[in-house]
N, C-alpha and C. Protein backbone atom coordinates (compact mmCIF):
# COMPACT_ATOMS: atom_id res chain seq x y z
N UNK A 1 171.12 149.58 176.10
CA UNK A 1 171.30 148.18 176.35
C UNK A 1 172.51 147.94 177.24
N UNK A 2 173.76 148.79 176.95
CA UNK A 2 174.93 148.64 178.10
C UNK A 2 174.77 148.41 179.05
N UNK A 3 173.67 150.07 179.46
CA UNK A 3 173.28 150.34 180.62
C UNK A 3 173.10 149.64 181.47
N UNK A 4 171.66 149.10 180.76
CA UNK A 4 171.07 147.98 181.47
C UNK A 4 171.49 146.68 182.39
N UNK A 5 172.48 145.92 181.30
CA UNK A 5 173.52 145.19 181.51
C UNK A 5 174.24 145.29 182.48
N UNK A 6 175.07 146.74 182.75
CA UNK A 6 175.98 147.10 183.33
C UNK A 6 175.46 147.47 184.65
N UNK A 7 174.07 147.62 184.75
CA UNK A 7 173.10 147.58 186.82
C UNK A 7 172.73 146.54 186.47
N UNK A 8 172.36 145.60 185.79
CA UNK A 8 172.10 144.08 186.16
C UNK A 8 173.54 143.38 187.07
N UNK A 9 174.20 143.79 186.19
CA UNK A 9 175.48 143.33 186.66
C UNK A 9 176.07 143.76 188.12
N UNK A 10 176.27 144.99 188.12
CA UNK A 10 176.16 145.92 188.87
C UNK A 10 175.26 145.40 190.59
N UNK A 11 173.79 145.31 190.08
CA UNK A 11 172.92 144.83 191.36
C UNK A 11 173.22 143.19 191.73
N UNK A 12 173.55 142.28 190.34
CA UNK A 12 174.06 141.06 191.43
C UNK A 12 175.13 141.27 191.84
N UNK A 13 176.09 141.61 191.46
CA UNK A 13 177.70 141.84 192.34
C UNK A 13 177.29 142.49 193.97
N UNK A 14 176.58 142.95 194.23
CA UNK A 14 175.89 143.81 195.34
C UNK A 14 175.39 142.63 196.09
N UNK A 15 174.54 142.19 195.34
CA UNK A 15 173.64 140.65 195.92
C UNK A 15 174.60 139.94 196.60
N UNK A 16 175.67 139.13 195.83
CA UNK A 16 176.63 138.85 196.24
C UNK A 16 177.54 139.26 197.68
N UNK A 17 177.78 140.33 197.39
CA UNK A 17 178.50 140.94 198.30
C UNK A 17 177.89 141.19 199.67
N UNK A 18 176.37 141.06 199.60
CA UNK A 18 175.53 141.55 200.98
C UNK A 18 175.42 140.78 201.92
N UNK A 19 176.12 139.17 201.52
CA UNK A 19 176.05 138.35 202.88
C UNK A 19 176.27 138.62 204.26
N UNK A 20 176.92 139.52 204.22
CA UNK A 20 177.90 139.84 205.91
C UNK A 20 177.82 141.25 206.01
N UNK A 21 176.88 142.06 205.52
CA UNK A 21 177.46 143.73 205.53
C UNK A 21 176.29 144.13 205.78
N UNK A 22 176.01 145.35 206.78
CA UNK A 22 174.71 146.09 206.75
C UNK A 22 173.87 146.69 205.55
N UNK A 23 172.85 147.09 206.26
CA UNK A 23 172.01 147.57 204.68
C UNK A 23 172.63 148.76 204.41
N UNK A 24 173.62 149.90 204.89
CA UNK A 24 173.88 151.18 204.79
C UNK A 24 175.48 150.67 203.78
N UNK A 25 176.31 149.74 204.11
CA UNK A 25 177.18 149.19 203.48
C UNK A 25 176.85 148.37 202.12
N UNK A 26 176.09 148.03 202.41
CA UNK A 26 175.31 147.39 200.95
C UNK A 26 174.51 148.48 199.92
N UNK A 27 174.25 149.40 200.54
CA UNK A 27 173.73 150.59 199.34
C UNK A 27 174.61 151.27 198.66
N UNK A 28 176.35 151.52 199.90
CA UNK A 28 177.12 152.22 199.63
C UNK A 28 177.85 151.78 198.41
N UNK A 29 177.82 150.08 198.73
CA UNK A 29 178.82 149.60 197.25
C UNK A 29 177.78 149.17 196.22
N UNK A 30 176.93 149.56 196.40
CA UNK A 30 175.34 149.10 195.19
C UNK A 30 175.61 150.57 194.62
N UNK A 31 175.77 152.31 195.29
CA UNK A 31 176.26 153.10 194.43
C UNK A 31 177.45 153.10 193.72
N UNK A 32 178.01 152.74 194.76
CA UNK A 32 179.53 152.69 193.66
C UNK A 32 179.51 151.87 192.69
N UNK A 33 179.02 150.26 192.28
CA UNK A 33 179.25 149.52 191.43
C UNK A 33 178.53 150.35 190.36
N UNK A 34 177.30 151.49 190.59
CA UNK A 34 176.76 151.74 189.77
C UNK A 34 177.30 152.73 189.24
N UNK A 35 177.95 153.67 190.02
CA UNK A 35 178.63 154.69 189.41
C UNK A 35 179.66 154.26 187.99
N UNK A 36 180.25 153.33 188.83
CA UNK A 36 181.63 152.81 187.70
C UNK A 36 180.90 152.30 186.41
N UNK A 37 179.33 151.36 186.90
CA UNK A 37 178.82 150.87 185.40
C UNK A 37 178.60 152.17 184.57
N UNK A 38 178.13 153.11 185.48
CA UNK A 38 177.92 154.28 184.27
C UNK A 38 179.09 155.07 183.96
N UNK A 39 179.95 154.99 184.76
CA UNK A 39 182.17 155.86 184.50
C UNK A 39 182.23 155.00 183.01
N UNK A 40 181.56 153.54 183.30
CA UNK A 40 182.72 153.05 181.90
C UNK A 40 181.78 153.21 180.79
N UNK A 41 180.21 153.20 180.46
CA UNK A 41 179.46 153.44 179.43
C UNK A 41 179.87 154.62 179.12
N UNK A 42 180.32 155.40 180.12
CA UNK A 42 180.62 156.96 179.39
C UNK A 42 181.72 156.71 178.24
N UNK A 43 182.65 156.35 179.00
CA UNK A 43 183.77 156.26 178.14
C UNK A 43 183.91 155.25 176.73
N UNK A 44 182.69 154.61 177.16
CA UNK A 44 182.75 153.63 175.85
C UNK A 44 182.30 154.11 174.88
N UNK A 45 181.25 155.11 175.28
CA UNK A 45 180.30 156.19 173.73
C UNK A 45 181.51 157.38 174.00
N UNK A 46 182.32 157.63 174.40
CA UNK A 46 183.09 158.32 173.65
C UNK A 46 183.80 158.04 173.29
N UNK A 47 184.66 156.79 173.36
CA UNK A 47 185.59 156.51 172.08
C UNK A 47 184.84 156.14 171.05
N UNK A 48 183.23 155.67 171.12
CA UNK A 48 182.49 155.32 169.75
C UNK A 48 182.62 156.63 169.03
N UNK A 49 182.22 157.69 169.63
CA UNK A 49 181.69 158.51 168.85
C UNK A 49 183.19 159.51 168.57
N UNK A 50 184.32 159.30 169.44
CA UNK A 50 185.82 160.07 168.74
C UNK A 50 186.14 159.43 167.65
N UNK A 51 185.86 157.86 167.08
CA UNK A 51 186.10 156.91 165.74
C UNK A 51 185.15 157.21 164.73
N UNK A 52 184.14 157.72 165.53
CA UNK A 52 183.19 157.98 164.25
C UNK A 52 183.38 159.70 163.53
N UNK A 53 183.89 160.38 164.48
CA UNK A 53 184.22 161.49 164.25
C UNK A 53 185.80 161.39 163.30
N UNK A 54 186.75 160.99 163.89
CA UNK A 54 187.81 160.49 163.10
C UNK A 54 187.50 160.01 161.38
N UNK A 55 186.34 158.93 161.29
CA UNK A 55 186.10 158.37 159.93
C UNK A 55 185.54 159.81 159.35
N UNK A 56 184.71 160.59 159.81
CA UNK A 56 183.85 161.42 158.68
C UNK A 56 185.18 162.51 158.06
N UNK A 57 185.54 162.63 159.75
CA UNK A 57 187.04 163.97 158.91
C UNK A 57 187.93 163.12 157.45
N UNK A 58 188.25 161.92 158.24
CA UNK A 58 188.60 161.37 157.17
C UNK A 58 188.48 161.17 155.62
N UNK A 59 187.01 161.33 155.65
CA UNK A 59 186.03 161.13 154.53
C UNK A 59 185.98 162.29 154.06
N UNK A 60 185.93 163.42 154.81
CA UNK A 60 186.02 164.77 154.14
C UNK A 60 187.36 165.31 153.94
N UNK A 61 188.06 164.69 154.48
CA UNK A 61 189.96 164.89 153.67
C UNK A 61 189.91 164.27 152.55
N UNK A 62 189.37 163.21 152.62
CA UNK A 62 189.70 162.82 150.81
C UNK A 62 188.84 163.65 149.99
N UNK A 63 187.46 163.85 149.92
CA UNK A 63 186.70 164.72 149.27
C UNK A 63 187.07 165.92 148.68
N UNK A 64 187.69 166.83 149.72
CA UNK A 64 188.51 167.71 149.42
C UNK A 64 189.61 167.76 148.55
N UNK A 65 190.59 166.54 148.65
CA UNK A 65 191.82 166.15 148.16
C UNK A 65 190.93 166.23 146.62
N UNK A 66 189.95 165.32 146.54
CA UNK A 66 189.84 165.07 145.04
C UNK A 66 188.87 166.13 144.15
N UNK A 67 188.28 166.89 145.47
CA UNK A 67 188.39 168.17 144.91
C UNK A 67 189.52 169.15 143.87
N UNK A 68 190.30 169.08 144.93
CA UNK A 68 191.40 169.64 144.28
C UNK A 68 191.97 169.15 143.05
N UNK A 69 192.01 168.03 142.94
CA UNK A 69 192.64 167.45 142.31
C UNK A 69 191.99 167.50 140.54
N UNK A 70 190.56 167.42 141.11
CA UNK A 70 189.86 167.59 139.65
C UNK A 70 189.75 169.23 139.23
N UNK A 71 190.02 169.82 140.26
CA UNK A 71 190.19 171.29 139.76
C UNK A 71 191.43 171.63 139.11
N UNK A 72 192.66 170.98 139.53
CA UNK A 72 193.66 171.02 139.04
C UNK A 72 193.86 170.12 137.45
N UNK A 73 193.12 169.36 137.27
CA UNK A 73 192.65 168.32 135.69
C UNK A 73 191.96 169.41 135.04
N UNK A 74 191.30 169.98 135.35
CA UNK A 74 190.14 170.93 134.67
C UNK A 74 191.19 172.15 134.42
N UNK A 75 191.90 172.73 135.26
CA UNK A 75 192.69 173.66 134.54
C UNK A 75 193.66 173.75 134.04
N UNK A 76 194.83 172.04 133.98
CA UNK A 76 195.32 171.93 132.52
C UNK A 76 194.92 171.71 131.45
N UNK A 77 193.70 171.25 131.67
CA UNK A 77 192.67 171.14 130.27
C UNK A 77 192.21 172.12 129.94
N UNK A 78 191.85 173.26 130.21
CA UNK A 78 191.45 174.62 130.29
C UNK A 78 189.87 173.89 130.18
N UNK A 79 189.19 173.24 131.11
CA UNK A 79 187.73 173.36 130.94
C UNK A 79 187.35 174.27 132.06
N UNK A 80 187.25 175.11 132.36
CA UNK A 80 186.73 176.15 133.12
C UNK A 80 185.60 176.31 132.49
């Protein structure tokens, strides 16, 4: 859906821009606007997916922690 968005966007800014410029100048900045729409979707699914990576470690640091922690309850209690 970014994507999409981001060459919609992308092809009117181009539209725009083509009043006064040849067709070889008008393709040139129709790639570039498109390049950058897709430079910044990149970067946007990877900070999604470095936060989502961040939460699970997270989630498995505590798991662990209370791992421990009930192993350490269990063996002053001696329930082994």
């Amino acid at each position: 859906m970014k994507i999409t968005t981001a060459l919609a966007v992308a092809v009117g800014l181009g539209a725009l821009a083509a009043c006064n410029q040849s067709p070889r100048e008008n393709a040139a900045e129709n790639i570039e606007a498109n390049a950058d729409a897709m430079a910044e979707n990149i970067e946007e699914n990877a900070d999604a997916m470095a936060a989502n990576v961040e939460a699970n470690g997270d989630a498995v640091a505590e798991n662990v922690e209370e791992a421990g922690d009930n192993a350490a309850d269990a063996a002053t209690n001696n329930a082994y």
